[in-house]
Protein backbone atom coordinates (compact mmCIF):
# COMPACT_ATOMS: atom_id res chain seq x y z
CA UNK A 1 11.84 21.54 -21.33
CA UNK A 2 14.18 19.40 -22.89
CA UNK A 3 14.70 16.79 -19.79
CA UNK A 4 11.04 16.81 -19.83
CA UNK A 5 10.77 15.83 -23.11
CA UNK A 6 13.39 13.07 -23.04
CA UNK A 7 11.74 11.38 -20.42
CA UNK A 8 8.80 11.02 -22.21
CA UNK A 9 10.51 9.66 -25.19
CA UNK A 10 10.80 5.74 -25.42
CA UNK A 11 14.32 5.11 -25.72
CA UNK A 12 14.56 1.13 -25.52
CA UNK A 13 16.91 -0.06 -28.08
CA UNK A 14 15.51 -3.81 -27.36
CA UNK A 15 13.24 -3.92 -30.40
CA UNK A 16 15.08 -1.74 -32.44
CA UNK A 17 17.42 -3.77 -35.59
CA UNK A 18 21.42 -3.09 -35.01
CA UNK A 19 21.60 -0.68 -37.30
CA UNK A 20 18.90 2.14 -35.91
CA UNK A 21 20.36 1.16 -32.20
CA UNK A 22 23.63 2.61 -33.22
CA UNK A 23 21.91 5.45 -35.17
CA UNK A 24 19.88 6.01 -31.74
CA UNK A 25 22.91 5.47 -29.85
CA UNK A 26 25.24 8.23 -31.51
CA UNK A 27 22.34 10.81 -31.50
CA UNK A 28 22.09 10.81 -27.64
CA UNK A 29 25.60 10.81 -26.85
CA UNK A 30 26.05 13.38 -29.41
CA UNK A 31 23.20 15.45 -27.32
CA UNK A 32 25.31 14.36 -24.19
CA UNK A 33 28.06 16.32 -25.88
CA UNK A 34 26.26 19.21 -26.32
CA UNK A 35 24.61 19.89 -22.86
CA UNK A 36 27.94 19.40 -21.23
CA UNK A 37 29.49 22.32 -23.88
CA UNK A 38 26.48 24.07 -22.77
CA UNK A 39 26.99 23.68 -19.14
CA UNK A 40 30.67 24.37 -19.37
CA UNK A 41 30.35 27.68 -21.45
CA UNK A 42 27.52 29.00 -19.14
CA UNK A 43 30.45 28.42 -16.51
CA UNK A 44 32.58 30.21 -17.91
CA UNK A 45 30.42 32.82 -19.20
CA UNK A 46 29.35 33.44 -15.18
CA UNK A 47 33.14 33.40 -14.17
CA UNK A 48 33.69 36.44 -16.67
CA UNK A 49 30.47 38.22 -15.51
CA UNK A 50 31.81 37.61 -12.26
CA UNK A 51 35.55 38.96 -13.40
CA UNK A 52 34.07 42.03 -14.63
CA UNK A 53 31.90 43.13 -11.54
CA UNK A 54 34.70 42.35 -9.64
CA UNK A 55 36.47 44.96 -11.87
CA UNK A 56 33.93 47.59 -11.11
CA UNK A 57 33.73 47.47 -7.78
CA UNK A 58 30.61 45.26 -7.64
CA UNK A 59 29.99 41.58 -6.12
CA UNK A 60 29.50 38.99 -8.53
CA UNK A 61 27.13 35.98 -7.94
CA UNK A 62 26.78 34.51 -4.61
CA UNK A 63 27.72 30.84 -4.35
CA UNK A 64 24.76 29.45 -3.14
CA UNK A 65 24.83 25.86 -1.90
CA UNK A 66 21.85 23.58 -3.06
CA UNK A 67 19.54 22.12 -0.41
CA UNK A 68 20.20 18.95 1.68
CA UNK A 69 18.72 15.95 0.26
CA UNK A 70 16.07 14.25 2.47
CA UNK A 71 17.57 11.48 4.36
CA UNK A 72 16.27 8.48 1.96
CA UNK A 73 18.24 5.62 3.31
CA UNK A 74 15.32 3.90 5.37
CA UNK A 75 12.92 4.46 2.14
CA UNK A 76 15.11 2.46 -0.08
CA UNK A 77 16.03 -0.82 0.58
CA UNK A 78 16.07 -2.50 -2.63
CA UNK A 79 19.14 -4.68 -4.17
CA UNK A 80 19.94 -1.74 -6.97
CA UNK A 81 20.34 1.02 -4.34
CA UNK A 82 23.14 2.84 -4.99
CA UNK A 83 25.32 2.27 -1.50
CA UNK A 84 26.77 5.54 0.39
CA UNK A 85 30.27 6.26 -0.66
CA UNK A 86 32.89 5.86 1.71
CA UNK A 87 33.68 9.44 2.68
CA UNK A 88 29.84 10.10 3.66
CA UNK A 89 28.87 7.54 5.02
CA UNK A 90 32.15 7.96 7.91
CA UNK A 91 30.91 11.22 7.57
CA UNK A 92 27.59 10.69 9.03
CA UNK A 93 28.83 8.43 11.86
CA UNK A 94 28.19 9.39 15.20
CA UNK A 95 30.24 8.81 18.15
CA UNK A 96 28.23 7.20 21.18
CA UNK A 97 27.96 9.30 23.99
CA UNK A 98 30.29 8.21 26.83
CA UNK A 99 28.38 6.79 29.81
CA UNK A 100 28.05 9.37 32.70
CA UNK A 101 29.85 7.26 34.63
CA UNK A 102 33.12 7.11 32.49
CA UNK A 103 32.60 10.64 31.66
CA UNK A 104 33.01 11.38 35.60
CA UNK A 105 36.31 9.30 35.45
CA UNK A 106 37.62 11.83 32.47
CA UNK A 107 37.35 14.64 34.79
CA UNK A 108 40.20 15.80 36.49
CA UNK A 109 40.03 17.51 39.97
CA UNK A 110 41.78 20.31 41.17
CA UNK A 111 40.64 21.25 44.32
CA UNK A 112 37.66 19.72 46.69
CA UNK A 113 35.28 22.10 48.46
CA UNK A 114 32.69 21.17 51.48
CA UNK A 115 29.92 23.43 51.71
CA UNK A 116 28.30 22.78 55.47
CA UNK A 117 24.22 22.86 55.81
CA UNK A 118 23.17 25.52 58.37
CA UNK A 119 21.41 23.25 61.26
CA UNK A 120 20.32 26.64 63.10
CA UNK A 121 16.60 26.70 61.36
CA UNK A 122 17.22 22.66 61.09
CA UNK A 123 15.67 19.77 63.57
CA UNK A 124 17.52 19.33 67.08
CA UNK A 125 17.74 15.19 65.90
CA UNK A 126 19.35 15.45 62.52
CA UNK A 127 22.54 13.23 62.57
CA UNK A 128 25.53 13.54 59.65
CA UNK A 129 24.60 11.05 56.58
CA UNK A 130 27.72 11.94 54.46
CA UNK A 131 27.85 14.28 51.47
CA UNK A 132 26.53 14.22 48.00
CA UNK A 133 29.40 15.40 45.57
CA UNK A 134 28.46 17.65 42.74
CA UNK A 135 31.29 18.19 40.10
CA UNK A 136 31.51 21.64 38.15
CA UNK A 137 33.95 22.01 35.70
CA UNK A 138 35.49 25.81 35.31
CA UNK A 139 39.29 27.68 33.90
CA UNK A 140 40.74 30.49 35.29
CA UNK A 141 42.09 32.74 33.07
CA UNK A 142 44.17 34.72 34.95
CA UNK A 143 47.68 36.24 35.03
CA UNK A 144 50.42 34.86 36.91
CA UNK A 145 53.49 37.66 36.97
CA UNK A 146 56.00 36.66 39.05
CA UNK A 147 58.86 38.87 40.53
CA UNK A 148 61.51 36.14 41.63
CA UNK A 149 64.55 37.40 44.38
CA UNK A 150 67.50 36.44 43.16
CA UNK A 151 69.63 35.85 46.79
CA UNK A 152 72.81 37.48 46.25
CA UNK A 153 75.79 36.54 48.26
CA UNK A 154 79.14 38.43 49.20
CA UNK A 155 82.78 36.01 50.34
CA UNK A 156 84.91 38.64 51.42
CA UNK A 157 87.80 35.77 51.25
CA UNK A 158 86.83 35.60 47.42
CA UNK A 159 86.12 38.60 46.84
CA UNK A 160 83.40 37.63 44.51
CA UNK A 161 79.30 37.74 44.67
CA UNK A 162 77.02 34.52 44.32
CA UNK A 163 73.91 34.38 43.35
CA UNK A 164 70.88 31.86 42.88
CA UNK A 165 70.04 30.81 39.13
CA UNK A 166 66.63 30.97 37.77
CA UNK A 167 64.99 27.78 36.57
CA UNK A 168 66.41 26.42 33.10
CA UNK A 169 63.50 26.93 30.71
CA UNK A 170 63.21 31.12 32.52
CA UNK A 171 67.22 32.02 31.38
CA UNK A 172 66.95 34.72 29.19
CA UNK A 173 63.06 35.07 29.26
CA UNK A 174 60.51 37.80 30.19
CA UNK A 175 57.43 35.53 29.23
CA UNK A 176 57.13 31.97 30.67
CA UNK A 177 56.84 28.58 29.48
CA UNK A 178 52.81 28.80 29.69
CA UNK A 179 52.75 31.83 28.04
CA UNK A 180 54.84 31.32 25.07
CA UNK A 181 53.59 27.69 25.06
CA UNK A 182 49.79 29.14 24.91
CA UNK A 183 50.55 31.78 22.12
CA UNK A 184 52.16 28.97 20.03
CA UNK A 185 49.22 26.97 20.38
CA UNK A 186 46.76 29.51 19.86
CA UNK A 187 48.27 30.51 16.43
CA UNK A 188 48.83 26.72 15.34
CA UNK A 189 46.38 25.11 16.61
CA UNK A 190 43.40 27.06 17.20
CA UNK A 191 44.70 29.34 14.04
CA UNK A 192 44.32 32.36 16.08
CA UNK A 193 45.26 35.57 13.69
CA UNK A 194 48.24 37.62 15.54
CA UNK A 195 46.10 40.84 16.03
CA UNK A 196 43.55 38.58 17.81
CA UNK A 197 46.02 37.33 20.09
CA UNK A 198 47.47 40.29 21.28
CA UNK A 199 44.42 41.57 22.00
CA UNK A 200 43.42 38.82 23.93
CA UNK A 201 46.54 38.84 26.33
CA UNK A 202 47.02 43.17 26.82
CA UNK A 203 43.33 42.78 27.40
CA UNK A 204 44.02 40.73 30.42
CA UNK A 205 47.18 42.68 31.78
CA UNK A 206 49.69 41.09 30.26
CA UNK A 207 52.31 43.71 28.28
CA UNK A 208 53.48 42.63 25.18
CA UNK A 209 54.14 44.17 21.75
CA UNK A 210 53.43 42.38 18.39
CA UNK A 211 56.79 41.90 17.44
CA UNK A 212 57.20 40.07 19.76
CA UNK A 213 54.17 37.89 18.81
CA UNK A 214 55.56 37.98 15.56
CA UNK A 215 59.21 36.53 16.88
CA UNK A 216 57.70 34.25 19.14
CA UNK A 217 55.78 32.26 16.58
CA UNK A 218 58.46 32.65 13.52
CA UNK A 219 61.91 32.59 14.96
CA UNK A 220 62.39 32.10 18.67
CA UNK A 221 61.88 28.53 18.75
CA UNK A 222 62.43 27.49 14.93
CA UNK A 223 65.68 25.93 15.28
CA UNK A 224 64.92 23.46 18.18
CA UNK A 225 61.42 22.48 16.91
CA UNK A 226 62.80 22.18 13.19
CA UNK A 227 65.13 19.20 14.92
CA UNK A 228 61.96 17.62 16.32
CA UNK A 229 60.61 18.27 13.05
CA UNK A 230 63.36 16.19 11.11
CA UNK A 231 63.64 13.47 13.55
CA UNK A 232 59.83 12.86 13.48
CA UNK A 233 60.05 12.60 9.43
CA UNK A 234 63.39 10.11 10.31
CA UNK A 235 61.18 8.33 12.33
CA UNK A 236 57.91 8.39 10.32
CA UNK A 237 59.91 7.34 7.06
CA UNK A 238 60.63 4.18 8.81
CA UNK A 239 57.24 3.10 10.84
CA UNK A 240 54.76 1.61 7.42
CA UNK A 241 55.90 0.46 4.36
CA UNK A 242 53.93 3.18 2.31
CA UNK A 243 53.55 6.84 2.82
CA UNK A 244 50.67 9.09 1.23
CA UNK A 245 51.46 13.10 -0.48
CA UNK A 246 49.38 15.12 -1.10
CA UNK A 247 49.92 18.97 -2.60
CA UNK A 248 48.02 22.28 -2.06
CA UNK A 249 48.58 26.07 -3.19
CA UNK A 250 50.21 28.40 -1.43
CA UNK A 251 51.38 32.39 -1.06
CA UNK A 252 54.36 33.37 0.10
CA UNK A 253 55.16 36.75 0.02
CA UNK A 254 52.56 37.39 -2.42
CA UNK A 255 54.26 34.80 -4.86
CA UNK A 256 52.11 31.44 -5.39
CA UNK A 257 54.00 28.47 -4.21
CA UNK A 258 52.92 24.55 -3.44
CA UNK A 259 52.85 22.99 -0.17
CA UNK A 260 53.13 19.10 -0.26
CA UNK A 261 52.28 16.33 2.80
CA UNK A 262 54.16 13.63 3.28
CA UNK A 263 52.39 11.47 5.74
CA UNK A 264 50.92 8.40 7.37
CA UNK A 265 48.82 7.23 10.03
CA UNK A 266 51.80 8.67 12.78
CA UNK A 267 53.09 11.46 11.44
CA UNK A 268 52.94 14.51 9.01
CA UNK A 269 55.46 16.95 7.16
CA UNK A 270 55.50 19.56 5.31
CA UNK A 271 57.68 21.21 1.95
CA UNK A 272 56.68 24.50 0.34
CA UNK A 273 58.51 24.85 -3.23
CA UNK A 274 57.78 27.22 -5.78
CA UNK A 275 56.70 24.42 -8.30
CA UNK A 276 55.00 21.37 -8.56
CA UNK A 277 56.66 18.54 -10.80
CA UNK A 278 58.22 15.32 -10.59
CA UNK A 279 62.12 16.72 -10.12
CA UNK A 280 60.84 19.01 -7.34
CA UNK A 281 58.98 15.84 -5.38
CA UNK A 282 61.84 14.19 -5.92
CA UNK A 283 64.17 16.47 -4.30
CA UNK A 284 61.80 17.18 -1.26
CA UNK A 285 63.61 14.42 1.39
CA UNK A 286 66.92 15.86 0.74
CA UNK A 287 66.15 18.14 3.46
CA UNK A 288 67.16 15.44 5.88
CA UNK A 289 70.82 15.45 4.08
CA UNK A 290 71.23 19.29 5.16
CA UNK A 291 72.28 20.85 8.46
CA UNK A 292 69.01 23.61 8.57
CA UNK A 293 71.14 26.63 8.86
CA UNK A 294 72.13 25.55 5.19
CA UNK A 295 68.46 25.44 4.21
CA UNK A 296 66.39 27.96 2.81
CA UNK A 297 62.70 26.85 3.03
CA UNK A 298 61.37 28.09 -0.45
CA UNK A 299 64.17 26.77 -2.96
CA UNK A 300 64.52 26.55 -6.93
CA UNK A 301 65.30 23.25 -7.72
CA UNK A 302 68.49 24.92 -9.12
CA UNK A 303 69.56 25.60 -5.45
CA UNK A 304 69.15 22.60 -4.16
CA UNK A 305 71.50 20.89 -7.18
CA UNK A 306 74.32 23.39 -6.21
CA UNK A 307 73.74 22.88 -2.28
CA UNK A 308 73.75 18.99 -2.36
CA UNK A 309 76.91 16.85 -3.29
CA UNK A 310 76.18 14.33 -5.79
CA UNK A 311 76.40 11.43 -3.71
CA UNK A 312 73.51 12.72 -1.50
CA UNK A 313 71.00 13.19 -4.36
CA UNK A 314 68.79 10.14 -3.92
CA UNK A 315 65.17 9.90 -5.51
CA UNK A 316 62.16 9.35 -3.47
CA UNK A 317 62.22 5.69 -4.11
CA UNK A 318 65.11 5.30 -2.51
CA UNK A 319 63.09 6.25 1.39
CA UNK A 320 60.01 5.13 0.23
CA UNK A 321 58.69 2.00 -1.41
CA UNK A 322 54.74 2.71 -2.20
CA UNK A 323 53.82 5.95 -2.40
CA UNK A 324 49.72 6.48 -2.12
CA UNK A 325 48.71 9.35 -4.18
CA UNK A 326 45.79 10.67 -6.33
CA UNK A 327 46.72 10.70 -10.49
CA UNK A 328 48.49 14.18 -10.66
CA UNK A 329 51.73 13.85 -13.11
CA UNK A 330 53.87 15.03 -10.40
CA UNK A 331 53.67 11.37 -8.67
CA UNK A 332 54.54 9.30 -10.99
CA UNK A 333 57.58 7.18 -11.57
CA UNK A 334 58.72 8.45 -7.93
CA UNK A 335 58.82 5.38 -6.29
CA UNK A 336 58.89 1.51 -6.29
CA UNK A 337 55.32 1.02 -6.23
CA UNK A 338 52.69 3.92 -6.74
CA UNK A 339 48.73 2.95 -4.97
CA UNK A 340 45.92 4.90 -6.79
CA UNK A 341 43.15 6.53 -4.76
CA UNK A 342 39.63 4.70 -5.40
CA UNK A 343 37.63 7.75 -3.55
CA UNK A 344 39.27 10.07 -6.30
CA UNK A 345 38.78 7.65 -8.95
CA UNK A 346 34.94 7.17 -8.09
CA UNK A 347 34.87 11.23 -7.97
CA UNK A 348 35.36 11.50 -11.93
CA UNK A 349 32.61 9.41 -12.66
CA UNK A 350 30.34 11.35 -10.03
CA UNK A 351 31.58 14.39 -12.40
CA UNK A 352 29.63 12.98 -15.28
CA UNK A 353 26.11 15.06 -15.80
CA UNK A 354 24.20 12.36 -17.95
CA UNK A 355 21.29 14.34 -19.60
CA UNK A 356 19.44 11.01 -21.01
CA UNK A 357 17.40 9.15 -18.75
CA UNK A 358 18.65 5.90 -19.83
CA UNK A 359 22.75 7.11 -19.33
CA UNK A 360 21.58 8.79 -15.69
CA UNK A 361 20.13 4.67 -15.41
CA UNK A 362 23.46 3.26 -16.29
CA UNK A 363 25.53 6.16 -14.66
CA UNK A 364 23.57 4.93 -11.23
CA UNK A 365 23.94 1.03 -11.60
CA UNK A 366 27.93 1.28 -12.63
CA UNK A 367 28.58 3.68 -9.69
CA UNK A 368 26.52 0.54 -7.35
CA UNK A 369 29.03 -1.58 -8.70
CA UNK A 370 32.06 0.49 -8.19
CA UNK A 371 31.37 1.01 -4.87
CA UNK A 372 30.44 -2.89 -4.28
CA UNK A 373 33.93 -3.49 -5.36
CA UNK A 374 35.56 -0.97 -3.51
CA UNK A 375 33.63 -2.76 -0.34
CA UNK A 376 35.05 -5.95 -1.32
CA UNK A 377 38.49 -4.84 -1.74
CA UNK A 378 38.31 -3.49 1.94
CA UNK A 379 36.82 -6.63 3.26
CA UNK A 380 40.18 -8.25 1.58
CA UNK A 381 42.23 -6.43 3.52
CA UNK A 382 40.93 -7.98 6.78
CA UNK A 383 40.81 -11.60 5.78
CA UNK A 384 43.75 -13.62 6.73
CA UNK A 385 46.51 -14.40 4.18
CA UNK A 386 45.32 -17.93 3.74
CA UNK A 387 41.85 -16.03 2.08
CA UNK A 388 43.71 -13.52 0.29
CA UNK A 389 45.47 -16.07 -1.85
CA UNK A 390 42.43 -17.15 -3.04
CA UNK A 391 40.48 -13.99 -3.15
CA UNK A 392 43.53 -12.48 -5.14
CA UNK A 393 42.49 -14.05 -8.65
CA UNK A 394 39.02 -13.88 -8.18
CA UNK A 395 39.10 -9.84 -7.39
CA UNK A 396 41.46 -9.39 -10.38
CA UNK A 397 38.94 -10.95 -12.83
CA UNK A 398 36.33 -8.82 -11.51
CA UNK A 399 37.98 -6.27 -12.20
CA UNK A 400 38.39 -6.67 -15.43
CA UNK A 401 34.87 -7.69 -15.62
CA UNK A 402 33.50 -4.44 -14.09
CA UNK A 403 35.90 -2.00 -15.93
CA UNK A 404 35.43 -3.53 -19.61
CA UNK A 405 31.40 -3.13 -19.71
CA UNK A 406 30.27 -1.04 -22.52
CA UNK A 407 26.94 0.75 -21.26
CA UNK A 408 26.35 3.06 -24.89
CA UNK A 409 26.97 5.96 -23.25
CA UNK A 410 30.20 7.08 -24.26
CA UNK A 411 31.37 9.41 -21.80
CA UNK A 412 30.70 6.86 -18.92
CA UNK A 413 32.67 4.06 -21.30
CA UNK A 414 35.63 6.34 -21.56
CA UNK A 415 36.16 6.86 -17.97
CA UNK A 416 35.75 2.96 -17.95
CA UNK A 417 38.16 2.62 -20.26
CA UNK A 418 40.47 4.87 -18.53
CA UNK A 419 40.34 3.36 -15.15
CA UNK A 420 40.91 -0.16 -16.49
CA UNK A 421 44.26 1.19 -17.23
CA UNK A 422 45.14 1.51 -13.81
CA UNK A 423 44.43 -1.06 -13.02
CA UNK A 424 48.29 -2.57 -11.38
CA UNK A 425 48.01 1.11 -9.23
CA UNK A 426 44.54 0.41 -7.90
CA UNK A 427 45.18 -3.00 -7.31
CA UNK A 428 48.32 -2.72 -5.57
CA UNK A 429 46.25 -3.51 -2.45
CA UNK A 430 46.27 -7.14 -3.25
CA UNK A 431 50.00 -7.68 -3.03
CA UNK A 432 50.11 -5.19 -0.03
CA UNK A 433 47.34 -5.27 1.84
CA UNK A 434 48.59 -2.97 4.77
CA UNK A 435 48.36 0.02 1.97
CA UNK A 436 44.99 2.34 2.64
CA UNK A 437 42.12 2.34 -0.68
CA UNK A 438 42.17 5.34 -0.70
CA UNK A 439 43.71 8.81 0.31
CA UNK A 440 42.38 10.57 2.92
CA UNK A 441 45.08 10.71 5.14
CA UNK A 442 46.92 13.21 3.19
CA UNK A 443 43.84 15.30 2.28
CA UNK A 444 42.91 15.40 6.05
CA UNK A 445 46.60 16.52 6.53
CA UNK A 446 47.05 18.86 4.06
CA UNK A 447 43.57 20.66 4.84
CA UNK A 448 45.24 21.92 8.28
CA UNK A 449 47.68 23.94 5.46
CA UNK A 450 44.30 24.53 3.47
CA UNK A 451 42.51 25.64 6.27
CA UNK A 452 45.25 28.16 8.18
CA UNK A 453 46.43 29.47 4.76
CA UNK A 454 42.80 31.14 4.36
CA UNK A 455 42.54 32.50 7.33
CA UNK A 456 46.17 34.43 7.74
CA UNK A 457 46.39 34.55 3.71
CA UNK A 458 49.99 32.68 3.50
CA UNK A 459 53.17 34.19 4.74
CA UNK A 460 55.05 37.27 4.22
CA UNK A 461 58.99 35.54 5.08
CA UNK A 462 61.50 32.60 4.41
CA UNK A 463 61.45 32.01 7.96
CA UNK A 464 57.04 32.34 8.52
CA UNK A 465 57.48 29.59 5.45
CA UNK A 466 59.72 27.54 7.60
CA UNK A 467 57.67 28.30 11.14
CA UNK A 468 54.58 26.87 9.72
CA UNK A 469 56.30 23.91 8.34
CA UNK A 470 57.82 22.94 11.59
CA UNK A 471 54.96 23.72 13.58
CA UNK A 472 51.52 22.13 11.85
CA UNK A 473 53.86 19.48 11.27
CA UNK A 474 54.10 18.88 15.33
CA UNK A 475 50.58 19.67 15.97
CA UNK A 476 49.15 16.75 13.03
CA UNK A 477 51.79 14.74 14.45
CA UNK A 478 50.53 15.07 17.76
CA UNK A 479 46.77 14.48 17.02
CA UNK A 480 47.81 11.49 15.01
CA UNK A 481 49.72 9.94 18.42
CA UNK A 482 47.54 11.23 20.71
CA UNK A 483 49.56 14.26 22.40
CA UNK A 484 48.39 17.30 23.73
CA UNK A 485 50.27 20.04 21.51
CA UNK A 486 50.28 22.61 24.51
CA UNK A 487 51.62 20.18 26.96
CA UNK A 488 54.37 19.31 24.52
CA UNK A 489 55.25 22.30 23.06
CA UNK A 490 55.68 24.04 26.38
CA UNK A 491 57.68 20.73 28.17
CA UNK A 492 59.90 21.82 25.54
CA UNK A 493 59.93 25.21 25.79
CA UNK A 494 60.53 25.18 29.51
CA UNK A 495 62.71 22.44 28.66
CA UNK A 496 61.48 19.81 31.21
CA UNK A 497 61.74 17.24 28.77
CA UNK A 498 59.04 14.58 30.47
CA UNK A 499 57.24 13.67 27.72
CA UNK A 500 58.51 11.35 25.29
CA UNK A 501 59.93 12.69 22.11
CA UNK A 502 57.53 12.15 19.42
CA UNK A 503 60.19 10.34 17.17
CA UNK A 504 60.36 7.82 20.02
CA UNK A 505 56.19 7.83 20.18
CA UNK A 506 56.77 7.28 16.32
CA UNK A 507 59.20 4.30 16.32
CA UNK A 508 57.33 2.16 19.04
CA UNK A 509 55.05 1.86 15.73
CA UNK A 510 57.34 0.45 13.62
CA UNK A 511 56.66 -2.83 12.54
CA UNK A 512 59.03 -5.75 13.70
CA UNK A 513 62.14 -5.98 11.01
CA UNK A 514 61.83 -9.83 9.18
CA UNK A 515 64.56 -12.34 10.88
């Protein structure tokens, strides 16, 4: 009732004298006030409803996601449409199909087949006009016990047996390289629970308990990995001049902890501490400093001032010159240079819930602009530096030109006001123009944590902590440089050691050093 009644009331300010505008003015933001008091408390009075049902047993209210919006962007061409932000409209790319003919080319073959025509029903003159090859792609999923015979040999003269060695990666083993290699990835990757995959191997012969599920994916490996986890971080510290973080929740042991990304275009890493604030981000590199028997995953910041000399405490800054992160407290002051994220700064004004026609009107145009700008700022990063010198001035006053409008609606000119002050972190990009708008990087990273956390429900030990560290570390690290995480992980486990160490992959990305 009350949104159809304001937009039948005439609310141009045009005709009215100064003095009634700002009357007029007041009484609709002070309206604006109250519907978003009213929408918060009827948030919070659901929430409690919800709380309580959940307290007797019952199921509270079911989140039910609106309906898609009809596709509109072929209807609405004019000047003033708002354009598709950034993250949707990558979103609603589609990849082109690959030509059947490069598809074919993808395909690799394992074994050929000839399948000979019966000529007994067939015409005496038929003569042999080649084949026509059909491809059909299948996996075998199959066992593969072997029992290897050790020769044993006797020299009398000796006195002493010989006897033939297994192959390196087998010492010490009952499971193979493939095996342990496909449990690893299954858990990691695929973010198979443990149950599931021990039901999926006994169910195809193979005997195994879940401990040792349990050992294989938490402790039989963690040392060597955690090495290939702290030279990829070496080695990723050094390949851009900026890095992005990034921070999620996180249960261990039943105890809520944070998980923080550090990453970049070529590599990701991981740090679970038990808080969030600026002294513990600025303690999380000092893991390099420490030999990883000495480190206990989950730390106080306490522990790691009494494990760490004084002369090894360094500050983030001191690895890292621009640090790309969203506005949380925790981030700032860390580094050199500190680069805002324009997607999360355009999310707080999507945030706003303008009741008034006329503020939905000026909510709509100032988000057009925003994202305009945002456009430009990317199409600055491309030009050459010649154009960016004299683009740099002119994108600066617009700035300020966009972010000191006054539109009457006073929620919308707060968040104005609030973005023009930061403005040297959102417009780092013009002195750096290698540094990303925006920070999706680390949010695609740290979803991986996001994502695996909800399905197994964190982890019970110090050294589950540390496993899934190490390990969603390698396989982001691998997507990112285009690896296959079972081929790696089990060259490594069998220790065949053909593939190139992704720290190398990593520093063949570095930029050239200035002479």
């Amino acid at each position: 009732m009350t949104k159809n009644w304001l937009a039948d009331l005439d609310q141009d300010t045009e005709n009215l004298d100064p003095k009634s505008r700002e009357v007029l003015q007041r009484l609709l933001n002070y309206l604006e006030d109250l519907y978003s008091q009213n929408l918060e408390l009827k948030a919070d009075n659901q929430r409690l409803r919800d709380e309580i049902a959940a307290l007797k047993g019952h199921k509270g209210k079911p989140d039910i996601k609106p309906q898609a919006k009809a596709d509109t962007s072929k209807a609405d061409t004019s000047a003033e449409a708002k354009p598709e932000q950034p993250n949707s409209r990558e979103r609603k790319k589609k990849k082109p199909k690959t030509p059947p003919q490069e598809r074919r080319q993808l395909i690799h073959i394992d074994r050929e087949e000839v399948i000979k025509l019966a000529r007994s029903n067939l015409p005496s003159d038929i003569t042999h006009r080649g084949y026509r090859e059909v491809t059909i792609q299948n996996i075998i999923f199959k066992t593969d016990t072997v029992i290897y015979r050790l020769e044993r040999l006797y020299s009398p003269s000796t006195e002493k047996f010989y006897e033939a060695q297994l192959p390196q990666g087998l010492k010490g083993k009952s499971y193979g390289s493939e095996l342990e290699a496909f449990v690893l990835t299954l858990y990691y990757q695929l973010r198979v629970p443990e149950e599931k995959i021990l039901k999926l191997l006994q169910s195809q012969g193979i005997v195994i308990s879940a401990g040792k599920i349990s050992n294989l994916i938490t402790r039989q490996y963690l040392r060597e990995f955690t090495e290939e986890r702290n030279a990829i971080l070496e080695a990723g510290l050094g390949s851009t001049s900026y890095h992005q973080i990034d921070d999620t929740g996180m249960r261990v042991n039943g105890k809520n902890c944070y998980v923080f990304t550090l990453c970049n275009p070529y590599y990701s890493s991981f740090f679970t501490r038990e808080r969030k604030n600026s002294e513990t981000v600025l303690q999380m590199l000092n893991e390099l400093q420490l030999d990883p028997t000495e480190l206990a995953v989950v730390q106080s910041d306490d522990l790691v001032d009494s494990i760490l000399p004084d002369k090894k405490k360094k500050q983030l800054g001191d690895y890292i010159d621009i640090l790309v992160a969203d506005d949380a407290g925790q981030f700032h002051n860390q580094t050199n240079h500190r680069s805002l994220c324009w997607i999360h700064e355009g999310r707080h004004y999507e945030k706003l819930t303008p009741l008034v026609p006329s503020h939905q009107k000026s909510l709509a145009q100032f988000l057009s602009y925003f994202w305009i700008y945002y456009y430009q700022l990317k199409a600055y990063q491309q030009q050459s530096t010649e154009e960016q010198r004299q683009q740099k001035l002119l994108l600066e006053t617009e700035f300020d030109k966009l972010f000191s409008r006054q539109t009457g609606y006073s929620a919308l000119d707060h968040r104005i006001d609030l973005t023009k002050q930061k403005k040297p972190y959102l417009l780092l990009v013009l002195d750096f123009p290698e540094v990303p708008l925006d920070n999706n990087e680390a949010e695609r990273t740290v979803r991986e944590y996001v994502i695996k956390r909800k399905i197994s429900n964190g982890t019970r030990t110090l050294q589950g902590t540390q496993a899934w560290e190490v390990f969603l570390a390698l396989v982001d690290t691998c997507r990112k440089n285009g690896v296959n995480f079972y081929s790696y992980i089990k060259d490594r486990i069998s220790k065949s050691f053909k593939m190139p160490a992704l720290s190398t992959l990593i520093q063949q990305m570095q930029p050239p050093k200035p002479t």
